[in-house]
N, C-alpha and C. Protein backbone atom coordinates (compact mmCIF):
# COMPACT_ATOMS: atom_id res chain seq x y z
N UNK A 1 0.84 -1.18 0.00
CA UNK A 1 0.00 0.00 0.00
C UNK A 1 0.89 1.25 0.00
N UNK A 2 0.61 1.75 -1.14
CA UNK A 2 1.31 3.39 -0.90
C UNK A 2 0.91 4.23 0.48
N UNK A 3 1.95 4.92 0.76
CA UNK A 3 2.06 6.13 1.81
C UNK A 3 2.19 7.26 1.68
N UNK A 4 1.15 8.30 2.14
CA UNK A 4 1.10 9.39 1.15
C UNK A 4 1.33 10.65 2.60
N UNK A 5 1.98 11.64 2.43
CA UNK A 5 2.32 12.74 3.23
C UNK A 5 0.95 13.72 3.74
N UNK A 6 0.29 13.86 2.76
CA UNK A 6 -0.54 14.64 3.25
C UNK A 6 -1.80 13.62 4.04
N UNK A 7 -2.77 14.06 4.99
CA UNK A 7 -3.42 13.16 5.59
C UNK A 7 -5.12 13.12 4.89
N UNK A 8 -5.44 12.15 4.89
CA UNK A 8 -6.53 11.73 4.41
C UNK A 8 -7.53 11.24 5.06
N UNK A 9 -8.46 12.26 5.59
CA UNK A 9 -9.37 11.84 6.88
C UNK A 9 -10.56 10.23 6.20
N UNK A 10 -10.79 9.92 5.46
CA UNK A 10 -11.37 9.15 5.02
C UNK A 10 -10.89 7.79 5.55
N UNK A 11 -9.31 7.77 5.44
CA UNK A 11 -8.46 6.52 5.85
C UNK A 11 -7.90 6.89 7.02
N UNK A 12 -6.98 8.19 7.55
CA UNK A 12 -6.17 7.98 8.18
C UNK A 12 -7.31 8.88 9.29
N UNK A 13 -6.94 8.67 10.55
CA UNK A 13 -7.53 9.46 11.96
C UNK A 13 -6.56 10.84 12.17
N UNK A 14 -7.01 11.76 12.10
CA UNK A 14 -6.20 13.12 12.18
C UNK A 14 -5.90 13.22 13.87
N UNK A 15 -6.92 12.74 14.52
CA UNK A 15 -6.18 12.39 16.08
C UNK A 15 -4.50 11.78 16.03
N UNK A 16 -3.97 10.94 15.14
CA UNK A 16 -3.18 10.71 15.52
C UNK A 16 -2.29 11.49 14.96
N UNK A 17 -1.99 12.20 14.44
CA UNK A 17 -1.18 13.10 13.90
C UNK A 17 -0.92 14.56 14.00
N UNK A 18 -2.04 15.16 14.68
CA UNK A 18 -2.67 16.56 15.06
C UNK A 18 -3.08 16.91 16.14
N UNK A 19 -2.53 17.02 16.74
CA UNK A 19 -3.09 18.05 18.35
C UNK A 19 -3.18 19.62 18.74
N UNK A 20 -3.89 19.76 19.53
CA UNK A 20 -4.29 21.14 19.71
C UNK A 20 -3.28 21.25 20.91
N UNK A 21 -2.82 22.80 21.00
CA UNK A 21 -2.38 23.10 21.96
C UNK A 21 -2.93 24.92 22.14
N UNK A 22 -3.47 24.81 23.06
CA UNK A 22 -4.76 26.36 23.09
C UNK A 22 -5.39 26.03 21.78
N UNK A 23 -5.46 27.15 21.05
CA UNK A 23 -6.01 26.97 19.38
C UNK A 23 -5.32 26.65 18.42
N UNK A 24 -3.73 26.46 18.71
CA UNK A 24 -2.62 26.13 17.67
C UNK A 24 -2.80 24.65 17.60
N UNK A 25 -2.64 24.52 16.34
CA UNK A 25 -2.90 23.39 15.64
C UNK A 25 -0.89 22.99 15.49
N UNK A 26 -0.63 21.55 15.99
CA UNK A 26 0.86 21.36 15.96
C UNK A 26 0.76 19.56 15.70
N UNK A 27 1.57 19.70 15.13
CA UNK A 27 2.09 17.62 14.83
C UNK A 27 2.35 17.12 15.70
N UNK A 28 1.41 15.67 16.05
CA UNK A 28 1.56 15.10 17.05
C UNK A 28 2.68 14.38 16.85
N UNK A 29 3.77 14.35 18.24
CA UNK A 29 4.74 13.56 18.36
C UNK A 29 5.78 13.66 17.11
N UNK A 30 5.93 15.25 16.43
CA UNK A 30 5.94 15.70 15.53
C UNK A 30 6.23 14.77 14.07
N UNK A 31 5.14 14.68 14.41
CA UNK A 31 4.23 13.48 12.80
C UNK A 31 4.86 14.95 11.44
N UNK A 32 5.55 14.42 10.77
CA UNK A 32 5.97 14.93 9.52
C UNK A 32 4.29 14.73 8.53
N UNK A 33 3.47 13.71 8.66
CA UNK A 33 2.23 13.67 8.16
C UNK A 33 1.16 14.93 8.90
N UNK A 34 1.27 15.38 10.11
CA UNK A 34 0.74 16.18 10.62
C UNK A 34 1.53 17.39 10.36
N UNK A 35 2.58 17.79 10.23
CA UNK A 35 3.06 18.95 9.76
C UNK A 35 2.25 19.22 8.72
N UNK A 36 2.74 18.29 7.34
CA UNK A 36 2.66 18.92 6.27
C UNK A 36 1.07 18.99 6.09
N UNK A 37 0.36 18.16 6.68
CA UNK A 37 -1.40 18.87 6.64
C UNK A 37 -1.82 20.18 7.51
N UNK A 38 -0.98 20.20 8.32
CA UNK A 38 -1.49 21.47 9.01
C UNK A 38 -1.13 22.97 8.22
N UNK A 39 0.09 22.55 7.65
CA UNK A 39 0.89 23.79 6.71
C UNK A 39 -0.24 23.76 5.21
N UNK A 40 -0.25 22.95 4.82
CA UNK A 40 -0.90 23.09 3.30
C UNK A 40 -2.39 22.90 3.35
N UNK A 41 -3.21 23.03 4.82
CA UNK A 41 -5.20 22.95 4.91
C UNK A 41 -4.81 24.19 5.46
N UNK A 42 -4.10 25.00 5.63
CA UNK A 42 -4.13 26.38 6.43
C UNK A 42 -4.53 26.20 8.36
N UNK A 43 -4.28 24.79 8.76
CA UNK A 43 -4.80 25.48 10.09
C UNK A 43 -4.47 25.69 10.89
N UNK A 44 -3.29 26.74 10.96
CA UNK A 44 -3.45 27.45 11.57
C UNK A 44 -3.20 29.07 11.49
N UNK A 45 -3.75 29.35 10.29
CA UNK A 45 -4.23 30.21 9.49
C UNK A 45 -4.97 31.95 10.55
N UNK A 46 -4.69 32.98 10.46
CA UNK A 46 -4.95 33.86 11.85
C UNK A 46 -6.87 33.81 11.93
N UNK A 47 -7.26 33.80 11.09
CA UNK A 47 -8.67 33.85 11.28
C UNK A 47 -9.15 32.37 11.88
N UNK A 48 -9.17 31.32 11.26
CA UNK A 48 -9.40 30.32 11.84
C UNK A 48 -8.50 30.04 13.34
N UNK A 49 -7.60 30.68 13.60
CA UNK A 49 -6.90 30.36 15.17
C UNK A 49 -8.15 31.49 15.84
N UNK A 50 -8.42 32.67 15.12
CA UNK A 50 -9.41 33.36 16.10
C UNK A 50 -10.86 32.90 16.34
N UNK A 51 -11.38 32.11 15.79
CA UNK A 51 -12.24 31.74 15.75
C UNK A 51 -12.09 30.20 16.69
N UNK A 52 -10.70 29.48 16.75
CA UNK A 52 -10.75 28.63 17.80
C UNK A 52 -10.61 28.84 19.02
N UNK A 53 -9.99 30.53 19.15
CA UNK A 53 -9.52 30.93 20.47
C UNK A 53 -10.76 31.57 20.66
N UNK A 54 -11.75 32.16 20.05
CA UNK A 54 -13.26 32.51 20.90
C UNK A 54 -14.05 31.37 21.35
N UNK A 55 -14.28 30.20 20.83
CA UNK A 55 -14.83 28.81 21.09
C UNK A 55 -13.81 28.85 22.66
N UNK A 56 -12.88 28.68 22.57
CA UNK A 56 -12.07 28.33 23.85
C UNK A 56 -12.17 29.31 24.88
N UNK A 57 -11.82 30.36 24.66
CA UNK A 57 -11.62 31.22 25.74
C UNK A 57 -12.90 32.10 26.24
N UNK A 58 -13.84 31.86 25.34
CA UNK A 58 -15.34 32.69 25.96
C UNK A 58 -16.46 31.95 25.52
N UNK A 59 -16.98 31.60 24.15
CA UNK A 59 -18.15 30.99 24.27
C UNK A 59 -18.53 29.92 25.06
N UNK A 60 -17.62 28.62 24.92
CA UNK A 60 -17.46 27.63 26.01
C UNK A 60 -17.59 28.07 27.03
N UNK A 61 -16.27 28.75 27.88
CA UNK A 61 -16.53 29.22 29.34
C UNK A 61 -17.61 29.88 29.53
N UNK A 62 -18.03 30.31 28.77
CA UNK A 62 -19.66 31.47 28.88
C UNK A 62 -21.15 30.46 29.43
N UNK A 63 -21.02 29.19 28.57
CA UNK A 63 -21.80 28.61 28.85
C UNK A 63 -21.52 27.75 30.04
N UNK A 64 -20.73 27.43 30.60
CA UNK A 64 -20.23 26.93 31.14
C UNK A 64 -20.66 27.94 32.11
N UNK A 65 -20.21 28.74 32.48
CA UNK A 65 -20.52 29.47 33.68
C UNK A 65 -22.29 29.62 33.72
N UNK A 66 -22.81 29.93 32.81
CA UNK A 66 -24.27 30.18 32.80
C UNK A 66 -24.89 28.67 33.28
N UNK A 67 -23.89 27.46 32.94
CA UNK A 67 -24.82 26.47 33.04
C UNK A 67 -24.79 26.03 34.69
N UNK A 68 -23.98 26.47 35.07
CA UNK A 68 -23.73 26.39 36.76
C UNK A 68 -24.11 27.28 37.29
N UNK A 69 -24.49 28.61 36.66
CA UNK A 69 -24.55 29.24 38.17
C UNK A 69 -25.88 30.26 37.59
N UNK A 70 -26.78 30.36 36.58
CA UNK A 70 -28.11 30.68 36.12
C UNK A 70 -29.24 30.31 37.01
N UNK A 71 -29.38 31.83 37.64
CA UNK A 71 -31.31 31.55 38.59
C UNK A 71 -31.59 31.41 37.57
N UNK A 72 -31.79 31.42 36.20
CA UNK A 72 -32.98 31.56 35.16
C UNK A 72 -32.93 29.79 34.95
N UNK A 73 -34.07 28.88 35.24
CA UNK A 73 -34.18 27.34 34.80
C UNK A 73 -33.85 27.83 33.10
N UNK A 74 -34.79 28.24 32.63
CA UNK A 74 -35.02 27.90 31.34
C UNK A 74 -33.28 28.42 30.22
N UNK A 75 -33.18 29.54 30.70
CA UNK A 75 -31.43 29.75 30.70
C UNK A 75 -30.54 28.36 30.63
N UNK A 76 -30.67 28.44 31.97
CA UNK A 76 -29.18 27.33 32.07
C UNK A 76 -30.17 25.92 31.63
N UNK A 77 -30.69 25.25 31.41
CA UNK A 77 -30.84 24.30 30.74
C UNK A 77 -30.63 24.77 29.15
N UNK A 78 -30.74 25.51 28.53
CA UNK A 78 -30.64 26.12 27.27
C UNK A 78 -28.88 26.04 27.36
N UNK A 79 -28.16 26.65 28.49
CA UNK A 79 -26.35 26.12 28.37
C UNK A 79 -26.45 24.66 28.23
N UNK A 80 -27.04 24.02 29.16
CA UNK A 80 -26.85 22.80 29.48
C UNK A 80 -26.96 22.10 27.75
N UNK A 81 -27.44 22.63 27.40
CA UNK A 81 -28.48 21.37 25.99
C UNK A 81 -27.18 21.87 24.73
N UNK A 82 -27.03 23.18 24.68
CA UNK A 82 -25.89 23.67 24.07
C UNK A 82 -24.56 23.14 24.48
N UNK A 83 -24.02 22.90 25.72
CA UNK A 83 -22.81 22.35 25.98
C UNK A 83 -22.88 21.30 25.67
N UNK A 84 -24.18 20.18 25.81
CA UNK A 84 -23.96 19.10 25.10
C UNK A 84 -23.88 18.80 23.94
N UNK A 85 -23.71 19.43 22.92
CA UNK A 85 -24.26 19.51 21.57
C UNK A 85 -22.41 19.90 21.64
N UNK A 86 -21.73 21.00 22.16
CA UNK A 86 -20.45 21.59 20.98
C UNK A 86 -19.66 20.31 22.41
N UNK A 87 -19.63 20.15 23.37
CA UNK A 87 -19.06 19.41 23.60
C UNK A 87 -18.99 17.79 23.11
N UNK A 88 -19.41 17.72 21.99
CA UNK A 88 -19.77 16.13 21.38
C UNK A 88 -18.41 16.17 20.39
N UNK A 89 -17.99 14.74 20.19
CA UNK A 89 -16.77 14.26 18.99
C UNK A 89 -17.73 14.97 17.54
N UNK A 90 -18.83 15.26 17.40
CA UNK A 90 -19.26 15.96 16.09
C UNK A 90 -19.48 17.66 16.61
N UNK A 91 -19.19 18.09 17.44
CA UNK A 91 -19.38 19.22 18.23
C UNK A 91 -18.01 20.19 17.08
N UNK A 92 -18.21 21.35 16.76
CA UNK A 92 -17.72 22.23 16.10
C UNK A 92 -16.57 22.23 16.77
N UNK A 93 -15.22 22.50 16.67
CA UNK A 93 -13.91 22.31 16.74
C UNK A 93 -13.70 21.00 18.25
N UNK A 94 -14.35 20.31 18.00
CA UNK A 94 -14.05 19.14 18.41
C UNK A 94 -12.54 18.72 19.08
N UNK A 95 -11.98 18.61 18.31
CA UNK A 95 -10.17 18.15 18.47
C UNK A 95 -9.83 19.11 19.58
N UNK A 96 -10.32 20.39 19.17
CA UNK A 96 -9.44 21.66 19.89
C UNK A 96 -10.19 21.46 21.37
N UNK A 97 -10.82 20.91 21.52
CA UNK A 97 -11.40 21.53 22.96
C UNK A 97 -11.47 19.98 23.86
N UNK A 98 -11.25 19.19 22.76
CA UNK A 98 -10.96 17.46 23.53
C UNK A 98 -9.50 17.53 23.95
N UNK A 99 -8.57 18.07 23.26
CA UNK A 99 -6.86 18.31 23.14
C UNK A 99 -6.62 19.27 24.66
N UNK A 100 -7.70 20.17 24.79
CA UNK A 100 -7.59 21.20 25.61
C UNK A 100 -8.68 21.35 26.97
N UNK A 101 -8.95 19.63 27.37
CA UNK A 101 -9.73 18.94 28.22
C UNK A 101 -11.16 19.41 28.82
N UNK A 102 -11.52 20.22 27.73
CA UNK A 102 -12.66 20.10 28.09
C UNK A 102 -13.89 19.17 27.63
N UNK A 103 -14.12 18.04 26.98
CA UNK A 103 -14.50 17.08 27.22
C UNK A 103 -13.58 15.83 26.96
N UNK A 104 -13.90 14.78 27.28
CA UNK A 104 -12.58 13.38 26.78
C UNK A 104 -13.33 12.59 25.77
């Protein structure tokens, strides 16, 4: 079977090659296969790092705080139903926020 540099989510698991560290996207165990996909998909590109560092550093914690500490029921169950949803393996930057323990 050929071996090909760039990564191919269809076959290969980008978990093993790609980890988050804050919103920076870096080669796991510096995987030369995870380099060269992170350099040539752009990610870590300044708009897409800002857009992982608002997921991380405020929307998450936002709900997160609302879902613990909201007198409003209908509020914090509304965090609650939302944290379950971006905290899921299909949850919008997924990797970045499993890498950066907020769910396993």
């Amino acid at each position: 079977m050929e071996s090909y540099l760039f990564l191919n989510p269809y076959v290969d698991d980008p978990n093993d090659y790609i980890v988050f560290h804050g919103e920076v996207a870096v080669p796991k165990n510096d995987s030369i296969r995870g380099e060269i996909s992170i350099e040539y998909l752009g990610l870590n590109r300044q708009k897409l790092r800002g857009k992982r560092f608002e997921w991380l550093k405020v929307i998450i914690p936002s709900l997160m705080y609302t879902a613990a500490n909201s007198d409003d029921e209908d509020l914090k169950s509304d965090a609650e139903d939302l944290l379950a949803n971006f905290l899921s393996p299909s949850g919008p930057y997924a990797a970045m926020l499993r890498d950066n323990g907020l769910w396993k």
